[in-house]
Protein backbone atom coordinates (compact mmCIF):
# COMPACT_ATOMS: atom_id res chain seq x y z
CA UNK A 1 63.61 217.91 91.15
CA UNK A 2 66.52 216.26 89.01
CA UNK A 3 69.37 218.20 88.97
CA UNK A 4 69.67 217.23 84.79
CA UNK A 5 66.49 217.57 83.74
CA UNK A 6 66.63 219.82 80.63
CA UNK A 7 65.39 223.49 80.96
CA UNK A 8 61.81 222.55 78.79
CA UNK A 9 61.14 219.58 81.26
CA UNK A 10 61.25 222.16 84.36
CA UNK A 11 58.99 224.56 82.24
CA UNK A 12 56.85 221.55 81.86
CA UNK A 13 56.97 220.61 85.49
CA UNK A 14 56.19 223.79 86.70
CA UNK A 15 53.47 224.35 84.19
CA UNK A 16 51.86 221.38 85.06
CA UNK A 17 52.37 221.47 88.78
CA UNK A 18 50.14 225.47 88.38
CA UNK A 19 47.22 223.65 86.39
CA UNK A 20 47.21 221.03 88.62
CA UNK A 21 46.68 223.03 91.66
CA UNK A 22 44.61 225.40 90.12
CA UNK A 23 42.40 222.23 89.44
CA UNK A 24 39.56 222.72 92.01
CA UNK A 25 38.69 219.33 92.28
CA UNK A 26 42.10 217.37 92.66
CA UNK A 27 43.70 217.49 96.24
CA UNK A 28 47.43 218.05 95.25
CA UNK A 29 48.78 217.49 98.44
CA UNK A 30 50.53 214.42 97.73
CA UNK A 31 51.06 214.40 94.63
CA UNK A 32 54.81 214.45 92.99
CA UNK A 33 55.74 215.29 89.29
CA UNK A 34 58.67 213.79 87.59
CA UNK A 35 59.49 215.12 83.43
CA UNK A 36 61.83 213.32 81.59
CA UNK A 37 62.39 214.47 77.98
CA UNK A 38 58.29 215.07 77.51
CA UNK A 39 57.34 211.82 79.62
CA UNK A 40 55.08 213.04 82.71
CA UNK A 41 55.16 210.15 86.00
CA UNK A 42 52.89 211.40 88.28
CA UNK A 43 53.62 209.85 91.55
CA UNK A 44 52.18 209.96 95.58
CA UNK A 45 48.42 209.58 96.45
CA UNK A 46 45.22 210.95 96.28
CA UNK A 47 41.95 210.51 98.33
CA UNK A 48 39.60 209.60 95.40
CA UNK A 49 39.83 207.60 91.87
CA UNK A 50 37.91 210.56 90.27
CA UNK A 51 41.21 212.41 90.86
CA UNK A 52 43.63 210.21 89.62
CA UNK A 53 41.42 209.77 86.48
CA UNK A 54 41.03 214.12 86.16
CA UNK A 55 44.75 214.26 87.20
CA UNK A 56 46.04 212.24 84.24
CA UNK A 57 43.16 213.82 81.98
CA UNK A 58 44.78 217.11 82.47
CA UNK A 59 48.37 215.81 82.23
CA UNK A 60 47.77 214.55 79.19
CA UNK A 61 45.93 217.31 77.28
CA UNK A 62 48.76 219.48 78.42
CA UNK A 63 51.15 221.05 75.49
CA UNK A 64 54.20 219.08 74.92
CA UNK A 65 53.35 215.74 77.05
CA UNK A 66 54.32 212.98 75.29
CA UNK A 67 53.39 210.53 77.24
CA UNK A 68 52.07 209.88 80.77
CA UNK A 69 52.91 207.41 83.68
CA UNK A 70 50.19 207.66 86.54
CA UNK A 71 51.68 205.93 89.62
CA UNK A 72 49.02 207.83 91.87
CA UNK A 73 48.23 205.39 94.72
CA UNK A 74 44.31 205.50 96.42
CA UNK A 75 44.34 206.53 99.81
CA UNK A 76 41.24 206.88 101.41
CA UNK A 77 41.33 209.23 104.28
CA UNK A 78 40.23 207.05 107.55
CA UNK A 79 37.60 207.85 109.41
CA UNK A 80 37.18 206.96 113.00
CA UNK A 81 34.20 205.89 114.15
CA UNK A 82 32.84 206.45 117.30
């Protein structure tokens, strides 16, 4: 977390960072939060599309986002065939 990020923006973080793992369908594991003054970046990976698409969703019907950023990469967990 930035060391200057203003006392709202690590409300917001934190805030955000409970919803989304209380989120049952978004695997959180990877992902990284950055707040800057209202602006959300979410950053890192996720398995499926469908949760980048419900991560931003809920990032951006959260109070006091101003504006969203989603950087979330689609990793695909590999499967090994035998």
């Amino acid at each position: 977390m930035n060391p200057h990020m203003q006392p709202w923006d690590i409300q917001m973080n934190e805030e955000i960072s409970r919803l989304l793992r209380a989120h049952g369908e978004i695997d959180t594991t990877n992902i990284q939060l950055q707040v800057e003054e209202g602006k959300v970046f979410l950053l890192g990976s996720v398995p499926e599309v469908e949760m980048k698409t419900a991560a931003e969703d809920l990032v951006v019907r959260s109070p006091g986002v101003g504006a969203v950023s989603n950087f979330l990469e689609i990793k695909r967990e590999e499967t090994i065939c035998p």
